[in-house]
Protein backbone atom coordinates (compact mmCIF):
# COMPACT_ATOMS: atom_id res chain seq x y z
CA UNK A 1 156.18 111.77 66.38
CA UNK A 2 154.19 108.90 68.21
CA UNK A 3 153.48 111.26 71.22
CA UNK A 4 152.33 113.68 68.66
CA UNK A 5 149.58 111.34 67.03
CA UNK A 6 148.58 109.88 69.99
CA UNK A 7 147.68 113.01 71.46
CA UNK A 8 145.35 113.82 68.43
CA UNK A 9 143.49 110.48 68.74
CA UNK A 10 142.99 111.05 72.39
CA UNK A 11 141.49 114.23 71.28
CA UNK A 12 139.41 113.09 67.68
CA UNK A 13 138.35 110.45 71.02
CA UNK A 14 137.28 113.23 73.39
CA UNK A 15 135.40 115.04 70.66
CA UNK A 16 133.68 112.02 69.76
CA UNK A 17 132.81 111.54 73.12
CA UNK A 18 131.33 114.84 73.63
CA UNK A 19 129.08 114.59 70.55
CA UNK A 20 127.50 111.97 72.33
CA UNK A 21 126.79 113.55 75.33
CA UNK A 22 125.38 116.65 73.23
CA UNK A 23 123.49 115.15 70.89
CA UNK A 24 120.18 113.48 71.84
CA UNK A 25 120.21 109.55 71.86
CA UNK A 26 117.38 108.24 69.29
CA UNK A 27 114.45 107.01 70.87
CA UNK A 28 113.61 103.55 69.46
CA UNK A 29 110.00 103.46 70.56
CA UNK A 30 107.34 105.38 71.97
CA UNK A 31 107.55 104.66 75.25
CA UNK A 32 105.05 105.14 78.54
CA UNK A 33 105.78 107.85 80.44
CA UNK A 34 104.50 105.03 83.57
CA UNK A 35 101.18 106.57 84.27
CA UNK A 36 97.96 103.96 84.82
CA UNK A 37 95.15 104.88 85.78
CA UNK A 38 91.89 101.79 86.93
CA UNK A 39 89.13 103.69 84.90
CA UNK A 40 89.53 105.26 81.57
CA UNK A 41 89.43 109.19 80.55
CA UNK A 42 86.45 111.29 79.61
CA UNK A 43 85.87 111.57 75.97
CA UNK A 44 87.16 114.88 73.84
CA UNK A 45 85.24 117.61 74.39
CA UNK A 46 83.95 119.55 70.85
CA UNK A 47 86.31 123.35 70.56
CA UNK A 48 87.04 125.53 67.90
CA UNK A 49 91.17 125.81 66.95
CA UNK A 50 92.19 129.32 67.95
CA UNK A 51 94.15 131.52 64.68
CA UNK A 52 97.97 129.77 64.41
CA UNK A 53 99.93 132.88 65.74
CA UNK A 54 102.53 133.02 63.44
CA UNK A 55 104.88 130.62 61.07
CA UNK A 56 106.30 127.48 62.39
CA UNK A 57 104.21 126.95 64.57
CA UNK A 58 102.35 123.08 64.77
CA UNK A 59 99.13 121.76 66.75
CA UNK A 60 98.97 120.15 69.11
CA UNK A 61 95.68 118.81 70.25
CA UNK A 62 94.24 118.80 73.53
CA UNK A 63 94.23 116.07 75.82
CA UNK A 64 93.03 114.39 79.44
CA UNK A 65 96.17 113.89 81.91
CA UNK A 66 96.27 112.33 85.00
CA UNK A 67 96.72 113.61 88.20
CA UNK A 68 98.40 111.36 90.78
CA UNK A 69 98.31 113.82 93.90
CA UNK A 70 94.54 114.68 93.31
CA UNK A 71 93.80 111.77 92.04
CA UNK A 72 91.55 113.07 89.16
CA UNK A 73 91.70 113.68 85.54
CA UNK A 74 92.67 117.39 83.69
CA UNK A 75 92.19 118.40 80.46
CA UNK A 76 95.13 120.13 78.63
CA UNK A 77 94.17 122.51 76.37
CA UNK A 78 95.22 122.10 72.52
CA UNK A 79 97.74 124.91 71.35
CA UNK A 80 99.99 125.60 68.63
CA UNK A 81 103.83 125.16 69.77
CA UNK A 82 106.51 126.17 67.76
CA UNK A 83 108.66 123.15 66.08
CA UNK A 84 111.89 122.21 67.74
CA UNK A 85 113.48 121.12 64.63
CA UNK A 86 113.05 122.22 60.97
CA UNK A 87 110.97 118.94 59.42
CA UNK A 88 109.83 117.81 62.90
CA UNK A 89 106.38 117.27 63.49
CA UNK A 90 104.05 116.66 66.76
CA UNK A 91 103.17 112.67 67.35
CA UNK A 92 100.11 113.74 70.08
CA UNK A 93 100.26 111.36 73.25
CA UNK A 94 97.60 108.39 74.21
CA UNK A 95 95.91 106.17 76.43
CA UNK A 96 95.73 102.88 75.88
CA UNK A 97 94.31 99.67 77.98
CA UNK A 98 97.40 97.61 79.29
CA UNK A 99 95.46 94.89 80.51
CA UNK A 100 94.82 95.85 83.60
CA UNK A 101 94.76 99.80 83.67
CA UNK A 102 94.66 102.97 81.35
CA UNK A 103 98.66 103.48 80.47
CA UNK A 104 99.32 107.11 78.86
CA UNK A 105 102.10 106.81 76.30
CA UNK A 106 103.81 110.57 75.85
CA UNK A 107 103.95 112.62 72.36
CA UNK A 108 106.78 113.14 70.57
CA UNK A 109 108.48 115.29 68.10
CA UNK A 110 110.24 113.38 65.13
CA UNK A 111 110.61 113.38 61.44
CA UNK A 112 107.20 111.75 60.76
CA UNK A 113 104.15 111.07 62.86
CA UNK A 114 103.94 108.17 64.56
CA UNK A 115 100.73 105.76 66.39
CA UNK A 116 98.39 107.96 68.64
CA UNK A 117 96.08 105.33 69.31
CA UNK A 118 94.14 105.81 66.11
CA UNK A 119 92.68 108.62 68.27
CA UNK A 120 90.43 111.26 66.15
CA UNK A 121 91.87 114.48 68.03
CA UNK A 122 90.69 116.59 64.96
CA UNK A 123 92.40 119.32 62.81
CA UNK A 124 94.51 117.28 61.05
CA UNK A 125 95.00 114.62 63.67
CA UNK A 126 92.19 111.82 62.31
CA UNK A 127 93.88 108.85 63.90
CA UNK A 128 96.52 108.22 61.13
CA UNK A 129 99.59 110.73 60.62
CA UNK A 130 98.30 114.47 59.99
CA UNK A 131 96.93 115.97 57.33
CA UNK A 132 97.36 119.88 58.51
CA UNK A 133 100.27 120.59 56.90
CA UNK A 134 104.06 119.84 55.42
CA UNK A 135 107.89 121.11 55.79
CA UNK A 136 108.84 122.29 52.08
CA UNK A 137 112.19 123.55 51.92
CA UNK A 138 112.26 124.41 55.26
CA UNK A 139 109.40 126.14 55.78
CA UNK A 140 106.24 125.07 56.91
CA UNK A 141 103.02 124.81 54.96
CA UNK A 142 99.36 125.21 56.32
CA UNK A 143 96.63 122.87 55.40
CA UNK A 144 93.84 126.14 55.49
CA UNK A 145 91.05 123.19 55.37
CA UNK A 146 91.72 121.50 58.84
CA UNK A 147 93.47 124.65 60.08
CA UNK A 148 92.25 128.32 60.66
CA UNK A 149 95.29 130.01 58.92
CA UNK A 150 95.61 134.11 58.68
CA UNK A 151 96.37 134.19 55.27
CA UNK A 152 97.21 138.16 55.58
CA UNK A 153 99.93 136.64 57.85
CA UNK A 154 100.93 133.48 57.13
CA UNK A 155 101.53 132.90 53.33
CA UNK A 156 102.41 128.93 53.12
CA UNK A 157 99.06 127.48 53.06
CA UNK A 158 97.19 125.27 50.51
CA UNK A 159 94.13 123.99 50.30
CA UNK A 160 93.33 119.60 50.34
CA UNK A 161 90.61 118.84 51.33
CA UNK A 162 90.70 115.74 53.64
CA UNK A 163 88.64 112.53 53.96
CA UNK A 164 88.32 110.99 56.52
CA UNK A 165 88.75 107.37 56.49
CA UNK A 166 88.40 106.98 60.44
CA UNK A 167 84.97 104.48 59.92
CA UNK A 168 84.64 104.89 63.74
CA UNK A 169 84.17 108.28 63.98
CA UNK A 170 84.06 108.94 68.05
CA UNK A 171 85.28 111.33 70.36
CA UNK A 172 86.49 108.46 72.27
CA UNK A 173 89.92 109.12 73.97
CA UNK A 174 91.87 105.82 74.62
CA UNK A 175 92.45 102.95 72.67
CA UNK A 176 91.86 99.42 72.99
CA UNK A 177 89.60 97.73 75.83
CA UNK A 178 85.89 97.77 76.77
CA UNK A 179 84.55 100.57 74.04
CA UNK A 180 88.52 101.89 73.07
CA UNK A 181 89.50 102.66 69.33
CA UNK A 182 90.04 99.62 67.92
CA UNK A 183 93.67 100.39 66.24
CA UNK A 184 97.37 99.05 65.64
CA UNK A 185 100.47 100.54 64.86
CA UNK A 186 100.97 100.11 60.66
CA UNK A 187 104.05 99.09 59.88
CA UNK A 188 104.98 102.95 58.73
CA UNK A 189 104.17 104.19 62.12
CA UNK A 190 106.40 101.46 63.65
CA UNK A 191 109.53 102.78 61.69
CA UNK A 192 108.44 106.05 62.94
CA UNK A 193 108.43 105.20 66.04
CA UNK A 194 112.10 103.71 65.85
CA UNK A 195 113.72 107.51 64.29
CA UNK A 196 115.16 110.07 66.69
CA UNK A 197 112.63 111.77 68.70
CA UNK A 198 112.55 114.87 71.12
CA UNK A 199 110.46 114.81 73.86
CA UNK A 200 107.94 117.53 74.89
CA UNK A 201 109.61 120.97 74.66
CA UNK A 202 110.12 123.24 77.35
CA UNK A 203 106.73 125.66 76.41
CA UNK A 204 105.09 122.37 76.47
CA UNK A 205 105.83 121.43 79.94
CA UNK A 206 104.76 124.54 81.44
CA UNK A 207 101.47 124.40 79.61
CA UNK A 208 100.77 120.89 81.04
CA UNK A 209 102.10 122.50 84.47
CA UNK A 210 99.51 125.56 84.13
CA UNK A 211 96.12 123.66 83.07
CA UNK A 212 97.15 120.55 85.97
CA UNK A 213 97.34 124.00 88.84
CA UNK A 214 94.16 125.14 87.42
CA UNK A 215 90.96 123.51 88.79
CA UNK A 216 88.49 124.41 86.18
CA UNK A 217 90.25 121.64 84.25
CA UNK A 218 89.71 119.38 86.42
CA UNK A 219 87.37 116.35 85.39
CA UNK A 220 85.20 116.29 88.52
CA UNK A 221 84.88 119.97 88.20
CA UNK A 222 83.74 120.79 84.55
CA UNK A 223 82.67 116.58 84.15
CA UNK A 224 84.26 116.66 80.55
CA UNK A 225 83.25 120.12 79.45
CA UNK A 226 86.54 122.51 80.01
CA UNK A 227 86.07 126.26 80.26
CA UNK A 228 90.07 126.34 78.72
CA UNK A 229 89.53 123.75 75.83
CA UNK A 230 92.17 125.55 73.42
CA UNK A 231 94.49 127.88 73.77
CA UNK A 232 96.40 130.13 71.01
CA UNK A 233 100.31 130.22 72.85
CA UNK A 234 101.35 127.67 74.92
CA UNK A 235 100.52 128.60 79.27
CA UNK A 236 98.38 131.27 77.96
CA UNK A 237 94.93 130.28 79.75
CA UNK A 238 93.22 133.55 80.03
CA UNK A 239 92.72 136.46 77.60
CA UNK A 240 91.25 136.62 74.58
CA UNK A 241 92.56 133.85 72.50
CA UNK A 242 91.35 130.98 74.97
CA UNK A 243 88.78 128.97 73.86
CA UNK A 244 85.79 126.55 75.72
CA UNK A 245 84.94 123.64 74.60
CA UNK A 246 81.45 123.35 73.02
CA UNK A 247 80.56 119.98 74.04
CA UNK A 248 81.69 118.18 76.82
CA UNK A 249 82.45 114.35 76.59
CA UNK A 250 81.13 111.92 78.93
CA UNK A 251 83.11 111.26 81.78
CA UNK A 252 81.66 108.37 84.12
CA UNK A 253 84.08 107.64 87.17
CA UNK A 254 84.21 105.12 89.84
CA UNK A 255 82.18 106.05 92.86
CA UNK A 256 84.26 108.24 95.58
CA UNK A 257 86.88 109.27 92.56
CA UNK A 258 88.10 113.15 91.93
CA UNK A 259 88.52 116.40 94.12
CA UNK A 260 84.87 117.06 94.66
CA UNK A 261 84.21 113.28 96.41
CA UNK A 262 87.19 113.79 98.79
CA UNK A 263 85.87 117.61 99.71
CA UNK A 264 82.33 116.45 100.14
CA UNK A 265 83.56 113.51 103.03
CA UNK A 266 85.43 116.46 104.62
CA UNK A 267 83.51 119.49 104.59
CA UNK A 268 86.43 121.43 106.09
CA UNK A 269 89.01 120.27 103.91
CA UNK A 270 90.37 122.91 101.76
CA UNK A 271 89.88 122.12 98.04
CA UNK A 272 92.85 121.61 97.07
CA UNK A 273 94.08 119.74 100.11
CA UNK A 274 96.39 116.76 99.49
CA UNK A 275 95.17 113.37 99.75
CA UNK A 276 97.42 112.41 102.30
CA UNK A 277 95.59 115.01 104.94
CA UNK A 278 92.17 113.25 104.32
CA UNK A 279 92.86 109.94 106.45
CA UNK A 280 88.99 109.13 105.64
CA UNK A 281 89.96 108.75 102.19
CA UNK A 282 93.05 106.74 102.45
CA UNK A 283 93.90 105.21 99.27
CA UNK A 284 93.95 101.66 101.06
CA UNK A 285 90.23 102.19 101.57
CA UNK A 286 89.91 102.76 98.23
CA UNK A 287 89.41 99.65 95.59
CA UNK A 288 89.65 102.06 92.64
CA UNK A 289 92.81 103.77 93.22
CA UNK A 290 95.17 104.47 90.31
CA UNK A 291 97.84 101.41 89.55
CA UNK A 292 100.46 103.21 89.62
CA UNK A 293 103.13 102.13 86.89
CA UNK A 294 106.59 103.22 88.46
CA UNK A 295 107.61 103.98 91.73
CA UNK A 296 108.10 107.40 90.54
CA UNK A 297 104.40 108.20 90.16
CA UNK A 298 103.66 107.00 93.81
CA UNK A 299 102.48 110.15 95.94
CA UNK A 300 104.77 111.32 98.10
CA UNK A 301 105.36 109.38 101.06
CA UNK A 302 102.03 110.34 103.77
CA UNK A 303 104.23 111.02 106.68
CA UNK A 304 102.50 111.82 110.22
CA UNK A 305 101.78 115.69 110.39
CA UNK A 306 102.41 116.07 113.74
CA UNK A 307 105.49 114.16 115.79
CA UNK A 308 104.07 111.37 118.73
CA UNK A 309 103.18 112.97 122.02
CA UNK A 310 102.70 110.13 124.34
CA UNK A 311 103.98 112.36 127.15
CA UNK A 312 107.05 110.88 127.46
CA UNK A 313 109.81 112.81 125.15
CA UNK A 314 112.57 109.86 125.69
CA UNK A 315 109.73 107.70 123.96
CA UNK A 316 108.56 110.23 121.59
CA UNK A 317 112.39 111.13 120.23
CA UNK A 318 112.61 107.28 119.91
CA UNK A 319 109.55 106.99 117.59
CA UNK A 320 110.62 110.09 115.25
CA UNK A 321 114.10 108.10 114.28
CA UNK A 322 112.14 105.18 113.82
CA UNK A 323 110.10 106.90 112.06
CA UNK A 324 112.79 108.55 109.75
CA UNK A 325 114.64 105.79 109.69
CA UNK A 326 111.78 103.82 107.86
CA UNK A 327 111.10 106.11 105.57
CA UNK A 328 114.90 106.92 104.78
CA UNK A 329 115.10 103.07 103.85
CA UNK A 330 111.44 103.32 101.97
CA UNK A 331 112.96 105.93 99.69
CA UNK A 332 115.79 104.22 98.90
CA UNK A 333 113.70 100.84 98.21
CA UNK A 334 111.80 103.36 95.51
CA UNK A 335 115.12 104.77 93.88
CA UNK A 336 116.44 101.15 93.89
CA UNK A 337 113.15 99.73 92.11
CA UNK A 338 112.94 102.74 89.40
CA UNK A 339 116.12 102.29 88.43
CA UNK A 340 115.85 98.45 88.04
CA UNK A 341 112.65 99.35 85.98
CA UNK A 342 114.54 102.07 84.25
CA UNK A 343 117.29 99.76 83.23
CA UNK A 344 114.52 97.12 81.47
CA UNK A 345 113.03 100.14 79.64
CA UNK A 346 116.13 100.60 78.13
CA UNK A 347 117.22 97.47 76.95
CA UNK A 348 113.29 96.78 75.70
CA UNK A 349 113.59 99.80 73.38
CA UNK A 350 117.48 99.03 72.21
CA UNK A 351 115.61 96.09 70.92
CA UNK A 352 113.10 97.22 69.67
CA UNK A 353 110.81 94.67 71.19
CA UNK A 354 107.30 95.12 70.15
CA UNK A 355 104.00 96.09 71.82
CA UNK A 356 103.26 92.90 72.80
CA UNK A 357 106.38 92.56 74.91
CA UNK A 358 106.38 96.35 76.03
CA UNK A 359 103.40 95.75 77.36
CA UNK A 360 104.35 92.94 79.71
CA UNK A 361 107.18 94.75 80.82
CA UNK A 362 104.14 97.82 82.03
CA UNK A 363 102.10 95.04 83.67
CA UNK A 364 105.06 93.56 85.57
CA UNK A 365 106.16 96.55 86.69
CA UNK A 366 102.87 97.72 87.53
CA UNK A 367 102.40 94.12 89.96
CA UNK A 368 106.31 95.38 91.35
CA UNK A 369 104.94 98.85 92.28
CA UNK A 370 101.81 97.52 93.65
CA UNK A 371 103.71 95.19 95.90
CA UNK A 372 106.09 97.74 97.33
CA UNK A 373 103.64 100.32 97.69
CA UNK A 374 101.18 97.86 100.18
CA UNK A 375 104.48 96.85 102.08
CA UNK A 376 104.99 100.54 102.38
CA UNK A 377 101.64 101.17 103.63
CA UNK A 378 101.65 98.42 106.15
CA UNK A 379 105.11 99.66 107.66
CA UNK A 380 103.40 102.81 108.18
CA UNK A 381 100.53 101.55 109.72
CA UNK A 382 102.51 99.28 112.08
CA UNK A 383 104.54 102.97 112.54
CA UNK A 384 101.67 104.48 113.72
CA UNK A 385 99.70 101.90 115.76
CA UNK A 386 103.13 102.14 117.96
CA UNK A 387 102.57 105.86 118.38
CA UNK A 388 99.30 105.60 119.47
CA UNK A 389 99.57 107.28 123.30
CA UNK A 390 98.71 104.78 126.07
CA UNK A 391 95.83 105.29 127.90
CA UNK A 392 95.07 106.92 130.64
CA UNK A 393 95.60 105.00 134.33
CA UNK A 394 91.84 106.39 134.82
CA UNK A 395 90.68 105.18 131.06
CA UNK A 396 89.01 101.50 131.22
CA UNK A 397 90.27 99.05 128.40
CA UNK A 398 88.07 96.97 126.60
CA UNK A 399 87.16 93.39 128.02
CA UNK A 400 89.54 91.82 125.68
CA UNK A 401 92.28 94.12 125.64
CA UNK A 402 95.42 92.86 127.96
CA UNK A 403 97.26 95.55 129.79
């Protein structure tokens, strides 16, 4: 009889257990994805909402991403994305100033809308919740003034019209800083932010994926004017139901900054070259590189595209596990760094610390990143000064150089 009921606890235990590994954990707070960027985003560009393509579906507004390997902003079109969850709406992502860089908190599906910044993305999204539309009894109804709504179609709509109480009306897109929104969290959109959330869905990836591989998008191509400002299905950037943008927003970067400056120093570099095959470019030349967050938005590591040749292979084979050794132990300094930083993020949002304190935890582990990254850089300097082929019996040195 014991044996009996302890073998159904072990297995009420072991069902219990795998509800927790099924179901997703609540997220506590909104929390940044560890992009940072040293000079802020273009503004939003002006577009027209392409027709909602069927029930269920939510917008989502468009938005500038950052692209560590290029270096450069992208615009990702708004689209409508169908809901995850029945009464789940779309929290759009941000940039904010950190202190000392842009830091892009990631959007969010929950039960109610959350902070964006006070950013006015438009239909619907005026800086505070959304006014485009409501879950009633499951189904989901369509604000027709903020939203264009086939009524032949799509039956739940009403009509509210909406005021805008947003007295800084701007197509600015970050908040806080020199000229940001100037908005906090309410205390509504702090409990929000505390109640289960899902993170971008799976169409919602691939979008970002398709407008970061196109280069119309980019910033220093279009400068703030997208050809693909809205799209009506997510990854669908060509057809009919794309949409440009209007008006383009005012995009001012640092000198030197975005895909065109690195293909004008190097006329035969293809366009969308890496940075790490532009040595004129390097990134320690460069005072207004992107402070990187996390060691998981470093570029990859710029390893030497072709192995030493200093004409003596014994040397040569010695340099390549050198080589390989130092970045084998780089890598692992990365992994062992994210997941310290990893660790803090979750124990700052199972406490539900506040933005004040979230914030300190980005800038210190911001100044961590830095630090590792220059080490990094120097080791591979050093690397490479090593591998630099002596000269030639015939070749005269320099007046100061010792043999």
């Amino acid at each position: 009889m014991r044996l009996a009921n302890a073998i159904r606890l072990l297995v009420a235990a072991m069902a219990m257990l795998a509800l927790t590994w099924v179901l997703p954990a609540p997220a506590t707070a909104q929390v940044s994805i560890g992009i940072s960027v040293g000079f802020p985003p273009p503004e939003l560009p002006v577009y027209a909402q392409p027709i909602c393509p069927g029930g269920g579906y939510i917008w989502t507004p468009g938005y500038w991403a950052w692209d560590p390997d290029d270096e450069d902003y992208y615009w990702v079109p708004g689209t409508w994305v169908l809901a995850p969850e029945v009464g789940f709406l779309w929290t759009p992502g941000y940039w904010a100033w950190g202190g000392t860089a842009f830091v892009f908190y990631e959007g969010y599906w929950g039960p109610a809308v959350g902070f964006y910044g006070g950013i006015n993305y438009g239909y619907g999204y005026f800086g505070r919740g959304y006014e485009g539309g409501r879950w009633d009894g499951g189904r989901f109804y369509y604000n027709r003034t903020v939203n264009n709504i086939n009524v032949t179609e799509i039956h739940n709509v009403y009509n509210t019209t909406v005021v805008n109480n947003n007295v800084n009306v701007t197509r600015v897109s970050y908040n806080g800083g020199n000229g940001g929104v100037n908005a906090r969290a309410t205390a509504q959109e702090q409990t929000a932010a505390r109640e289960r959330h899902i993170r971008p869905v799976a169409a919602q990836t691939q979008h970002i994926q398709a407008a970061r591989s196109n280069r119309e998008l980019r910033a220093s191509e279009n400068h703030g004017k997208p050809p693909i400002a809205a799209t009506q299905r997510p990854g669908a950037l060509s057809g009919g139901a794309v949409v440009p943008a209007k008006e383009g927003g005012r995009y001012n970067p640092p000198p030197n900054r975005g895909a065109n400056n690195r293909a004008a120093n190097n006329p035969n570099r293809p366009p969308n070259a890496s940075r790490s095959e532009n040595n004129t470019n390097r990134a320690e030349n460069n005072a207004n590189r992107p402070n990187y967050a996390h060691p998981n938005d470093l570029p990859k590591v710029n390893r030497a595209d072709r192995p030493p040749n200093t004409g003596n292979p014994k040397t040569d084979q010695k340099y390549q596990k050198e080589q390989e050794k130092m970045y084998q132990k780089q890598e692992q300094e990365r992994q062992k760094l994210q997941q310290k930083q990893d660790q803090e993020h979750q124990r700052v949002a199972q406490q539900r610390a506040d933005d004040a304190r979230r914030q300190q935890m980005e800038q210190r582990h911001q100044q961590q990143t830095q630090q590792m990254q220059q080490k990094h850089e120097q080791q591979q300097q050093r690397m490479e000064q090593r591998q630099q082929p002596p000269p030639h019996p015939n070749e005269k040195r320099p007046p100061n150089e010792r043999p």
